[in-house]
Protein backbone atom coordinates (compact mmCIF):
# COMPACT_ATOMS: atom_id res chain seq x y z
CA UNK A 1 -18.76 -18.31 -15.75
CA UNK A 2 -17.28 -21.29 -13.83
CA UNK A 3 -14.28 -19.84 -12.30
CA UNK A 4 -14.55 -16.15 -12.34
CA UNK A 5 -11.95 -13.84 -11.76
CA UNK A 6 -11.10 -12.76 -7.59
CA UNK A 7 -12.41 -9.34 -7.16
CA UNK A 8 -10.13 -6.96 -6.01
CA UNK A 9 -10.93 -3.40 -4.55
CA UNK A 10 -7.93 -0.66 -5.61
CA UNK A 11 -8.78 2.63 -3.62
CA UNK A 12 -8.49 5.92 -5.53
CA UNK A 13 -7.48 9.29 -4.80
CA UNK A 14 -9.70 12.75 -5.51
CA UNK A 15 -8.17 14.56 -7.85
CA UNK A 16 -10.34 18.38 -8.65
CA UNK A 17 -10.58 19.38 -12.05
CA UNK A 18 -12.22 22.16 -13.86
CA UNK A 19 -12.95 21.24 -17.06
CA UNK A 20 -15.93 22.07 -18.49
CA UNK A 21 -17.78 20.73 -15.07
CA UNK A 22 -16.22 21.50 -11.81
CA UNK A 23 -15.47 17.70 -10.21
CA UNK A 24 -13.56 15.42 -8.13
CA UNK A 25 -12.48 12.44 -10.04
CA UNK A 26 -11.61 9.10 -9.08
CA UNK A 27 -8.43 8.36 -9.93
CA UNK A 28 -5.18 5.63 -9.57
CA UNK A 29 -2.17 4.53 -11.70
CA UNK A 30 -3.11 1.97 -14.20
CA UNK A 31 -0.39 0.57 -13.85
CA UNK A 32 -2.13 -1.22 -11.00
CA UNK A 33 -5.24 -2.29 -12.56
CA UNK A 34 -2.33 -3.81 -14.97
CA UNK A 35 -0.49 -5.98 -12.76
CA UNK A 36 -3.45 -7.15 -11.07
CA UNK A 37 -5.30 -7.99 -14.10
CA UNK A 38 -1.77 -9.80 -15.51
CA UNK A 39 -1.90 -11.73 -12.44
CA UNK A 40 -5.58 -13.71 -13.16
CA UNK A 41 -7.24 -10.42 -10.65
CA UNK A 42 -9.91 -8.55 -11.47
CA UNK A 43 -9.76 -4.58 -9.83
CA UNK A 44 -12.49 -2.16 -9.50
CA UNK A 45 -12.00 1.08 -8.24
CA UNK A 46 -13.18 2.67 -5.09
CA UNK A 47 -14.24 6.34 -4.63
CA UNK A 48 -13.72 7.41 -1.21
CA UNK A 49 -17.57 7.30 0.03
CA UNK A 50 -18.72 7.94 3.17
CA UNK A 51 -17.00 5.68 6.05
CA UNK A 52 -19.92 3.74 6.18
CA UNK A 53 -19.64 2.23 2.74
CA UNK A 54 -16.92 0.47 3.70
CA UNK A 55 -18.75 -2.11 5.67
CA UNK A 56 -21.03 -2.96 2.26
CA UNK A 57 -17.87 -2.66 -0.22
CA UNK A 58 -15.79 -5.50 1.83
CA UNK A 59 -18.91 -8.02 1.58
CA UNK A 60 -18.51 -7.93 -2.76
CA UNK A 61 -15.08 -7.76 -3.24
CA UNK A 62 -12.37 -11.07 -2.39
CA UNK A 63 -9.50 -8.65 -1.44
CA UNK A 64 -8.30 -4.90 -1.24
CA UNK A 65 -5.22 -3.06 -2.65
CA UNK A 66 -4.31 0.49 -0.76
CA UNK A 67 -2.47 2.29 -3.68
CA UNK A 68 -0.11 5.45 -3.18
CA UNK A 69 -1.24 8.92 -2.40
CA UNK A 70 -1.24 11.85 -0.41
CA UNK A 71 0.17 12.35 3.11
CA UNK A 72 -1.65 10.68 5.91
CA UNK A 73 -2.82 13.75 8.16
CA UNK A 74 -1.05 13.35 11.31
CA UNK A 75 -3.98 13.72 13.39
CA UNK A 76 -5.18 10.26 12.17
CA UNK A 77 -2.60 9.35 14.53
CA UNK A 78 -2.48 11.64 17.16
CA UNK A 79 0.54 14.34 15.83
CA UNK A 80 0.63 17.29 15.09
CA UNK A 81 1.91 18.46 11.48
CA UNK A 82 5.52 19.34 11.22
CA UNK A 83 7.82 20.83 8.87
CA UNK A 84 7.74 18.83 4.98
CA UNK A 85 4.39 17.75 5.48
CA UNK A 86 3.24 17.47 2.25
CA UNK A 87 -0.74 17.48 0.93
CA UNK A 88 -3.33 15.51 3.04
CA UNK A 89 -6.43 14.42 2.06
CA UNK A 90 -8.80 13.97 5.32
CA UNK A 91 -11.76 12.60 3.33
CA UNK A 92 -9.54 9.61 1.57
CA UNK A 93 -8.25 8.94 5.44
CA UNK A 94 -11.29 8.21 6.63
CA UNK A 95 -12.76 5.54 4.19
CA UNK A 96 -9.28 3.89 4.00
CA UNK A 97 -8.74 3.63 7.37
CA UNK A 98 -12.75 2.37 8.04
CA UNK A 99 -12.00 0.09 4.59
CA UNK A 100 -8.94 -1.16 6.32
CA UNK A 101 -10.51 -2.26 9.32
CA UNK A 102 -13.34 -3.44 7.49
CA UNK A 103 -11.43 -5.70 5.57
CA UNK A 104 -9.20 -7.09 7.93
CA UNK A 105 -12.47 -8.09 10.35
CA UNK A 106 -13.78 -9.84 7.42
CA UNK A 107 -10.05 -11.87 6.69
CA UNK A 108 -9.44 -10.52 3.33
CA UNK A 109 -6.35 -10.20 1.96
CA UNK A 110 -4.54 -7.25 1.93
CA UNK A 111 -2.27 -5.49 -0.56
CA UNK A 112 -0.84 -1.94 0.46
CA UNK A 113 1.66 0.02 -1.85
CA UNK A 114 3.43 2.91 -0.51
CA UNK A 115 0.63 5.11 1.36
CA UNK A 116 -0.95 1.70 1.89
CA UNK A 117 2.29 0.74 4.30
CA UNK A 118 1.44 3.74 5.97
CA UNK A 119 -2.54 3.12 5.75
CA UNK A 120 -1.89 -0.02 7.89
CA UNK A 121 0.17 0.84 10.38
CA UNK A 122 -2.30 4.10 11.46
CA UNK A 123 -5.16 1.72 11.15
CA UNK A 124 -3.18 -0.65 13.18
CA UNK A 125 -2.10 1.85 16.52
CA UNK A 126 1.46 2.83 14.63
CA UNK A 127 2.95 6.10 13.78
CA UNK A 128 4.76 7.40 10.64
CA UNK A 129 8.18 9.81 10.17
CA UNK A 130 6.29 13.30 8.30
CA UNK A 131 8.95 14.07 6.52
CA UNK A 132 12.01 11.47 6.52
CA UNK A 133 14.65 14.07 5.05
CA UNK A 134 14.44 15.75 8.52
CA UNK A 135 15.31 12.60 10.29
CA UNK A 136 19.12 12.03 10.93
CA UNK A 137 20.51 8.63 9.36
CA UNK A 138 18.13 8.68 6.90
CA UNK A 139 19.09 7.17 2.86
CA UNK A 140 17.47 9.08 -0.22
CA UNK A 141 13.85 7.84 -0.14
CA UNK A 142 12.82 9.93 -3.15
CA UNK A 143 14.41 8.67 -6.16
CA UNK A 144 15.00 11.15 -9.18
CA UNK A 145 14.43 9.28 -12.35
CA UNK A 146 11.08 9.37 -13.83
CA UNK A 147 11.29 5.79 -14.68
CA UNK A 148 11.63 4.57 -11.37
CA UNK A 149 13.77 1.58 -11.68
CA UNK A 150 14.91 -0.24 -8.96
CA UNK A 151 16.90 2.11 -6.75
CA UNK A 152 18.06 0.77 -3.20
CA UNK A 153 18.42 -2.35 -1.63
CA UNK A 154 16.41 -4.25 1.15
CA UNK A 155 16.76 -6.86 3.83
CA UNK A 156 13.50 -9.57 3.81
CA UNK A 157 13.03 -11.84 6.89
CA UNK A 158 13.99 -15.06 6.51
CA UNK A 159 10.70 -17.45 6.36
CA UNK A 160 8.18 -14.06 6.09
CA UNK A 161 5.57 -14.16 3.07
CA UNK A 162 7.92 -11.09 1.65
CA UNK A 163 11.47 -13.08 1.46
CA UNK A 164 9.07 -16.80 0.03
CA UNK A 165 7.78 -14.91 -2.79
CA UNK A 166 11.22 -12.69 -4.03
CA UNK A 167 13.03 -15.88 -3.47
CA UNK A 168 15.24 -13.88 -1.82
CA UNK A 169 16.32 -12.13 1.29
CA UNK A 170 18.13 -9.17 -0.83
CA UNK A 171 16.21 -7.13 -3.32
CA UNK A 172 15.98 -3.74 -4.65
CA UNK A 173 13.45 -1.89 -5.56
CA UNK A 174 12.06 1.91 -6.66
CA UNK A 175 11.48 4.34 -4.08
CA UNK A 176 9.19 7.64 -4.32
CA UNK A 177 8.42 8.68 -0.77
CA UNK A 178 8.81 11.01 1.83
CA UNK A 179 7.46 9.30 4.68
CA UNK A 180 7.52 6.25 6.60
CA UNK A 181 6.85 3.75 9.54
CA UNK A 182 7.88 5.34 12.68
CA UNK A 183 6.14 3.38 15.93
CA UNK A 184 5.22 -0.08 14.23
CA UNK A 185 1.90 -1.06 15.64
CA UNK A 186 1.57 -4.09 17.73
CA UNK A 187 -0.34 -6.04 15.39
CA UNK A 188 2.04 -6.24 12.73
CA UNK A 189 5.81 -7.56 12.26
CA UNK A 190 8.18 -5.86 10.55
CA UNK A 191 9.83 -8.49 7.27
CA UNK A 192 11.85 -5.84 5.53
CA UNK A 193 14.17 -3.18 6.12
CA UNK A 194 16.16 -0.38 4.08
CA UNK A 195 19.81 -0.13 4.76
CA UNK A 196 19.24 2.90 7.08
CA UNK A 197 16.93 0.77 9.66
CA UNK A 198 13.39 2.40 7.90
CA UNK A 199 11.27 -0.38 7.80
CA UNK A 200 9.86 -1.14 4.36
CA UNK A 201 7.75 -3.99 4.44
CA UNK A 202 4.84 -5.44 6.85
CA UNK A 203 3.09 -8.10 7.24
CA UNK A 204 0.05 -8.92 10.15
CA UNK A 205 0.89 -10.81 13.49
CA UNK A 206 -2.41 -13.24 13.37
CA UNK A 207 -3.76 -14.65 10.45
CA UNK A 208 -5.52 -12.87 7.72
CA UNK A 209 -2.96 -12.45 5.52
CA UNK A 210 -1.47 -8.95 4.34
CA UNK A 211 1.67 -7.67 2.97
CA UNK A 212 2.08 -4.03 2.66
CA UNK A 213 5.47 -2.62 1.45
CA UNK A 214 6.78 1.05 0.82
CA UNK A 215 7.86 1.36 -2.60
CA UNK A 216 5.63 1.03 -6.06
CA UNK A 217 5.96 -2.62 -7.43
CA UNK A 218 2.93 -1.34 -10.17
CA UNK A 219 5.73 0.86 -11.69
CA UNK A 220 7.95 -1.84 -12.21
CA UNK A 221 5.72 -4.56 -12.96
CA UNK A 222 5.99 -4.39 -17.04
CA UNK A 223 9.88 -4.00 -17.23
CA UNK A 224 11.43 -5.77 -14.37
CA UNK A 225 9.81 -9.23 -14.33
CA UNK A 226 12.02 -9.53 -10.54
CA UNK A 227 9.53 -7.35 -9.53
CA UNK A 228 6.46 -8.98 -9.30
CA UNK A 229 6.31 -10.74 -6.31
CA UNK A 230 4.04 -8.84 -4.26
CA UNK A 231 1.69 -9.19 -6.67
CA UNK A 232 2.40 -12.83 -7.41
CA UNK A 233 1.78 -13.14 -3.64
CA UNK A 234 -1.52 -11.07 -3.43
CA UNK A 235 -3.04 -13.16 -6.20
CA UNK A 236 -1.69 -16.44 -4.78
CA UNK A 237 -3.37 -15.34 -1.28
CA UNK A 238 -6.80 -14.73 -2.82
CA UNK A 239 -6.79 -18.04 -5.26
CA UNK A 240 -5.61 -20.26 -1.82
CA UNK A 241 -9.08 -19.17 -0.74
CA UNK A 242 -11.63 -20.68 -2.63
């Protein structure tokens, strides 16, 4: 094959089951494999191995997607849980986190989708609101339509790789979460912002390049063709490497 395919890594939750064989599968939204696979990509899917794996699994793959999930448990960033807190998953914290790191020593590119926002700015030294119905100020962050269509608007910063690839420095998009960027870390600059101040979108200070944003572009990537930018961008990043 001449000119195969970039590689991309999409992480995967644990979901227990009990049919027939007790198990943990591997699992994530196809709508991502989708959109990534529209866009020229080619995903695999990552169970969440021991922390050490992620060191090997950065070496084979030409970037990384962070896909939604459970809670972040607040003692990967030194908090203790409060009230809302919803389900945390320890063992997927770990191996994101050490994949994170992983992949931005090795200058990959860097996709996060809702937990992934949140995935990179723990990683990174930040801190995230538990449960952002308990903070004063805050807009409706969990949408209630099953369809997810674009819900609320945001602000882009002018000249960031967010507001070049919407062509835009308004857009408005789903939103299905409960929790957010608090303390941004120092490494990363804030491009996009909901109407109540919660930041929405990142991108990385130096130069590997990342964008991570807090809402699911995957779920709107069939219907709302306005909405594929991030992964537009993603693919763009990886093909600008070779």
């Amino acid at each position: 094959m001449t000119n195969p395919r970039p590689l991309v890594l999409l992480t995967t939750a644990s979901n227990p089951r009990d049919v027939g064989l007790r198990r943990k599968d591997a699992v994530t939204g196809v709508n991502y494999s989708d959109a990534l696979h529209a866009e020229g990509l080619l995903p695999v899917m990552a169970a969440n191995l021991p922390v050490a794996a992620a060191l090997d699994m950065v070496e084979r793959v030409d970037g990384v997607v962070f896909t939604g999930g459970a809670d972040l448990d607040p003692a990967s960033f030194g908090r203790s849980p409060e009230a809302g807190l919803g389900l945390v998953d320890p063992v997927r914290d770990a191996f994101e986190l050490a994949l994170y790191r992983a992949a931005r020593a090795r200058g990959l590119p860097i996709l996060g989708i809702c937990r992934g926002i949140q995935v990179a700015n723990v990683a990174e030294g930040g801190t995230l609101h538990q449960h952002l119905p308990a903070v004063d100020g805050t807009i409706q962050h969990e949408q209630r339509n099953i369809d997810y269509p674009p819900f609320h608007v945001l602000r882009l910063e002018p000249g960031s790789i967010a507001a070049t690839a919407a062509g835009s420095e308004l857009v408005t998009v789903n939103s299905a979460h409960h929790q957010g960027v608090k303390d941004l870390a120092p490494t990363l600059r804030a491009t996009g912002y909901a109407d109540d101040g919660l930041i929405e979108v990142v991108e990385a200070l130096d130069a590997p390049w990342l964008l991570a944003v807090q809402w699911h572009p995957e779920m709107n990537y069939a219907g709302f063709p306005d909405q594929r930018w991030p992964f537009r961008a993603f693919a763009q990043a990886l093909l600008a490497r070779r």
